[in-house]
C-alpha atoms as a PDB file:
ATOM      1  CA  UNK A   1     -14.515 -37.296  -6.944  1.00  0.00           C
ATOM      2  CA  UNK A   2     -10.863 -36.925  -8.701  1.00  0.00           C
ATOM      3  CA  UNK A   3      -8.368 -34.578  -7.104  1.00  0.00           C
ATOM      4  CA  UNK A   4      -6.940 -32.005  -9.002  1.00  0.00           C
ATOM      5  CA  UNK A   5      -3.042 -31.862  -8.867  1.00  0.00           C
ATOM      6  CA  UNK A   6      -2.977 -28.345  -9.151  1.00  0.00           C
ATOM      7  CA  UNK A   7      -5.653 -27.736  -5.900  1.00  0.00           C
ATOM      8  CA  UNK A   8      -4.002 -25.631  -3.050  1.00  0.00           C
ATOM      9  CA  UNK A   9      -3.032 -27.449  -0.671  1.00  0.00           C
ATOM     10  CA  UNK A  10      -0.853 -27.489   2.300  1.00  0.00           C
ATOM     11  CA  UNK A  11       2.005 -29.822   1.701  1.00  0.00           C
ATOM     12  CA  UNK A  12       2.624 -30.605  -2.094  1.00  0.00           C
ATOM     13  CA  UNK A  13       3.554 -34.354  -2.990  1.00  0.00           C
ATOM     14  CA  UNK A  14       7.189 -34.126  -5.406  1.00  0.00           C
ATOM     15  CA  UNK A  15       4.620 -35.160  -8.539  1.00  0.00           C
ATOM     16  CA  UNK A  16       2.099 -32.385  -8.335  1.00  0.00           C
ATOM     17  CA  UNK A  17       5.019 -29.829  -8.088  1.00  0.00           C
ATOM     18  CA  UNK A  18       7.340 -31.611 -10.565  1.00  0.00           C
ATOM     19  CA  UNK A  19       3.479 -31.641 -12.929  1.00  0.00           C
ATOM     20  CA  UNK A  20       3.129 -28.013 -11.894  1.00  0.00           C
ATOM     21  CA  UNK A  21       6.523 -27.257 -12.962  1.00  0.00           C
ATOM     22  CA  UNK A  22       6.358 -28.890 -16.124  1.00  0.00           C
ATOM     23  CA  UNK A  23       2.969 -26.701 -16.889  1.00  0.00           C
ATOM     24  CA  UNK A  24       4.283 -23.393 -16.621  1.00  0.00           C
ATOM     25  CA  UNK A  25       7.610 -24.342 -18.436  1.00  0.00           C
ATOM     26  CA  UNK A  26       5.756 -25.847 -21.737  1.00  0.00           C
ATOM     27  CA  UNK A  27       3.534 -22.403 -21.644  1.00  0.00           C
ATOM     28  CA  UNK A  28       6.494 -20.507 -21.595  1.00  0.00           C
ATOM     29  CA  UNK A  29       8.885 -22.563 -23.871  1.00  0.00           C
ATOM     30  CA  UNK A  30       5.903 -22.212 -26.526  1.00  0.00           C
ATOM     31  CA  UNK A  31       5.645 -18.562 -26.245  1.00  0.00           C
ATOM     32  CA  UNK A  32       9.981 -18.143 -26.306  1.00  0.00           C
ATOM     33  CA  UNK A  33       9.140 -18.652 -30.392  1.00  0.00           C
ATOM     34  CA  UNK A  34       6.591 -15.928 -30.533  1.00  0.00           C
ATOM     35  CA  UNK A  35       8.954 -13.474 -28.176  1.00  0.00           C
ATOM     36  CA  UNK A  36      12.064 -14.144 -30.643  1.00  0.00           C
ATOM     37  CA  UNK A  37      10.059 -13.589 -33.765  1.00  0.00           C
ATOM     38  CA  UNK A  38       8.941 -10.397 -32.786  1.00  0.00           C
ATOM     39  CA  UNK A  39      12.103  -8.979 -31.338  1.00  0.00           C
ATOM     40  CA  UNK A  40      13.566  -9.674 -34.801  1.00  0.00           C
ATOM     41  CA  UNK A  41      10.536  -8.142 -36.686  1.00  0.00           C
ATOM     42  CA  UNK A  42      11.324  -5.148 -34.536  1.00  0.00           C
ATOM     43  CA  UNK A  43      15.028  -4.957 -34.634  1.00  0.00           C
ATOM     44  CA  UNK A  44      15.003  -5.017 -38.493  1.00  0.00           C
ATOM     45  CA  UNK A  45      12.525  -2.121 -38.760  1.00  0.00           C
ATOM     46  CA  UNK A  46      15.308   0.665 -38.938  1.00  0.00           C
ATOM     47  CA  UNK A  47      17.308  -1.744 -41.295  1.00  0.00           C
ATOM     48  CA  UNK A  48      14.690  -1.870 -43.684  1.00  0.00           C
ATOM     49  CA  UNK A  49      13.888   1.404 -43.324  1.00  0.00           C
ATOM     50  CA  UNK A  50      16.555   2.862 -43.439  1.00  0.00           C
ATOM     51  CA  UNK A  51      18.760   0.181 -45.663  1.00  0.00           C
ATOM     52  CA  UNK A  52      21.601   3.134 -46.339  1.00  0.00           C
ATOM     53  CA  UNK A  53      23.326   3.997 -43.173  1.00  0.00           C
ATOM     54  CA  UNK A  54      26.525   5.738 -44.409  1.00  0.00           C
ATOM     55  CA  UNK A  55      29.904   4.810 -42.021  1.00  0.00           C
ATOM     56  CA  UNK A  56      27.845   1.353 -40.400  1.00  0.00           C
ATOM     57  CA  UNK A  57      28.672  -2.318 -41.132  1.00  0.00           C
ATOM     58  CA  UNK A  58      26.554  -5.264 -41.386  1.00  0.00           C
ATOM     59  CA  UNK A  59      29.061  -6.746 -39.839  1.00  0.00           C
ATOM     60  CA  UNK A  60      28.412  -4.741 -36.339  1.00  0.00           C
ATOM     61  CA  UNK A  61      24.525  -5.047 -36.496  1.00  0.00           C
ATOM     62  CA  UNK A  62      24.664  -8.977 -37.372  1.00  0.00           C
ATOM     63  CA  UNK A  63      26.922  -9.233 -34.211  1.00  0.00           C
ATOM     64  CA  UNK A  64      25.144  -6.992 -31.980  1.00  0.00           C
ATOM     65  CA  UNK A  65      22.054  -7.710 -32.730  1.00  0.00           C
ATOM     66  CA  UNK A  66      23.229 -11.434 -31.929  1.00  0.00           C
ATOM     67  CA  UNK A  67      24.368 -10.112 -28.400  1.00  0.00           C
ATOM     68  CA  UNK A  68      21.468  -8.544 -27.974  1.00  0.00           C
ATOM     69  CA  UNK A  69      19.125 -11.661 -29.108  1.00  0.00           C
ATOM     70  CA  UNK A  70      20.805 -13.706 -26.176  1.00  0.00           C
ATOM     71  CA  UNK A  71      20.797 -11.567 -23.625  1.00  0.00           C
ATOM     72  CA  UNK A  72      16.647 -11.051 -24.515  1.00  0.00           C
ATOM     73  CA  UNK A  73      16.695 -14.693 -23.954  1.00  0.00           C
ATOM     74  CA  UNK A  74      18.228 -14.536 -20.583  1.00  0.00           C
ATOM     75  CA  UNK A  75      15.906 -12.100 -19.373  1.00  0.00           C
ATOM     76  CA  UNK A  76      13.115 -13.585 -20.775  1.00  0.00           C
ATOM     77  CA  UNK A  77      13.591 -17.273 -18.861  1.00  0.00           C
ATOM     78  CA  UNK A  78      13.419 -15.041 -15.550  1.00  0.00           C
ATOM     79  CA  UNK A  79       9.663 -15.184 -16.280  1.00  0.00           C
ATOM     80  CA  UNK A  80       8.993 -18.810 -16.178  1.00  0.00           C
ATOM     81  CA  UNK A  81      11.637 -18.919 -13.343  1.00  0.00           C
ATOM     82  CA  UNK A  82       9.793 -16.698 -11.216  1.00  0.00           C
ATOM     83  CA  UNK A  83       6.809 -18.191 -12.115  1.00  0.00           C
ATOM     84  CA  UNK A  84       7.750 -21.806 -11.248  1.00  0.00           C
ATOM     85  CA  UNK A  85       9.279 -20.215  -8.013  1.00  0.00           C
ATOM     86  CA  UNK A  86       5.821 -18.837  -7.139  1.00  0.00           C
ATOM     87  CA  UNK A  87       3.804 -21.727  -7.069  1.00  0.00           C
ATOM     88  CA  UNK A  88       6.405 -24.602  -5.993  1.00  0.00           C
ATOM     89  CA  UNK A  89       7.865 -22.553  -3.371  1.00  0.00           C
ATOM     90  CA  UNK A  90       5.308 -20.366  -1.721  1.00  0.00           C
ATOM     91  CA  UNK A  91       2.946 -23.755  -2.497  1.00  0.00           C
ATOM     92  CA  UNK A  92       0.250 -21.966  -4.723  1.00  0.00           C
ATOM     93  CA  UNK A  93      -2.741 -22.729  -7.305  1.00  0.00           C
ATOM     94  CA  UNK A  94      -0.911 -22.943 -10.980  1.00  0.00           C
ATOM     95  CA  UNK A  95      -0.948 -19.716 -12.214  1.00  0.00           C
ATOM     96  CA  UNK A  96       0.554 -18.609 -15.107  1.00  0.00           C
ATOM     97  CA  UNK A  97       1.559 -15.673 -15.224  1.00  0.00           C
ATOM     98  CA  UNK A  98       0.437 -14.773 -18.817  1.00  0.00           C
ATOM     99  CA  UNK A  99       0.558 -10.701 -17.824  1.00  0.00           C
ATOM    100  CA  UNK A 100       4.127 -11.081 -16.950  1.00  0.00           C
ATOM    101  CA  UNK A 101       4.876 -12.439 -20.435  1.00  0.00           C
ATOM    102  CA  UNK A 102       2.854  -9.863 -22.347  1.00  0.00           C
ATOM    103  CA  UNK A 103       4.188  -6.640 -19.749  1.00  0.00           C
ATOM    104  CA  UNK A 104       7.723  -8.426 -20.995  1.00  0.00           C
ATOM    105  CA  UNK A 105       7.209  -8.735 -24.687  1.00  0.00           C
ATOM    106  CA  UNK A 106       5.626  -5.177 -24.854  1.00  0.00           C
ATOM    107  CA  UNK A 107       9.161  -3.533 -23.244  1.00  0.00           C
ATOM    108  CA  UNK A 108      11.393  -5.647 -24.916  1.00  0.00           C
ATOM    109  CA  UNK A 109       9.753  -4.648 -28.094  1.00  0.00           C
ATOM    110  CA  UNK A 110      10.090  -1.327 -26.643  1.00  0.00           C
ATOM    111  CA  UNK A 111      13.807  -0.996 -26.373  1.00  0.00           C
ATOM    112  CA  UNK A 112      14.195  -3.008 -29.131  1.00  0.00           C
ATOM    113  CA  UNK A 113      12.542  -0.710 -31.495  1.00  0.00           C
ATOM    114  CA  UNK A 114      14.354   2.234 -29.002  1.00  0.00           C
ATOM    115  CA  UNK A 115      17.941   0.718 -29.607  1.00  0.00           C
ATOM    116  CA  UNK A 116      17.469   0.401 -33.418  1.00  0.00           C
ATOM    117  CA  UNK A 117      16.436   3.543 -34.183  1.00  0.00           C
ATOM    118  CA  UNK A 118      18.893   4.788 -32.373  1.00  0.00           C
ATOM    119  CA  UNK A 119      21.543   3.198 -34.196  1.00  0.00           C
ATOM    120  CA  UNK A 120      19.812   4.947 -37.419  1.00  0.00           C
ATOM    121  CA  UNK A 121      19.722   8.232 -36.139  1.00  0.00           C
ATOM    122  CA  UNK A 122      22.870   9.014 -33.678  1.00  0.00           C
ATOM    123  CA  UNK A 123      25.271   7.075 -36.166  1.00  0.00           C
ATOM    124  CA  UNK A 124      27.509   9.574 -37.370  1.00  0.00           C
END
């Protein structure tokens, strides 16, 4: 019978945590694309739909919405952080946490959309 490297068990060797490891930061570095895509799609919105915002520069939105991008980024590698910290540390099955990346895409998108329009709306 082969042993699975990603089995419970009670004391992990260094190469089944440095495979597990490795596992849930691919899945994650794969999805980062998706997750920046879609923040964009969603920042732009307002822009395009509302493409005359009287007293606004490009300049200010280019270089916020810069900011903005790499904070996302930060916040989004606390997900595969956590997620490598819950199965090396606590010594569980690899699980990735695939909910944590959608529940984080779906409010990111949130204030993203949230933030924009309010840049169309409260700019005076």
């Amino acid at each position: 019978m082969v042993s699975n490297p990603y089995q419970y068990s009670e004391v992990a060797t260094d190469s089944q945590i440095d495979c597990r490891a490795s596992t849930i930061v691919k899945y994650w570095e794969k999805k980062r694309i998706l997750f920046n895509v879609l923040l964009l799609l969603a920042g732009s919105i307002p822009l395009i739909t509302f493409p005359v915002i009287p007293g606004t520069n490009l300049k200010q939105f280019l270089v916020g919405g810069l900011i903005y991008g790499i904070f996302a980024n930060i916040f989004y590698s606390l997900g595969p952080y956590f997620n490598v910290w819950y199965i090396v540390y606590l010594n569980r099955q690899v699980i990735i946490f695939k909910w944590l990346f959608y529940l984080g895409l779906l409010f990111s998108i949130a204030l993203t959309v949230l933030i924009s329009f309010s840049f169309v709306f409260f700019i005076e």
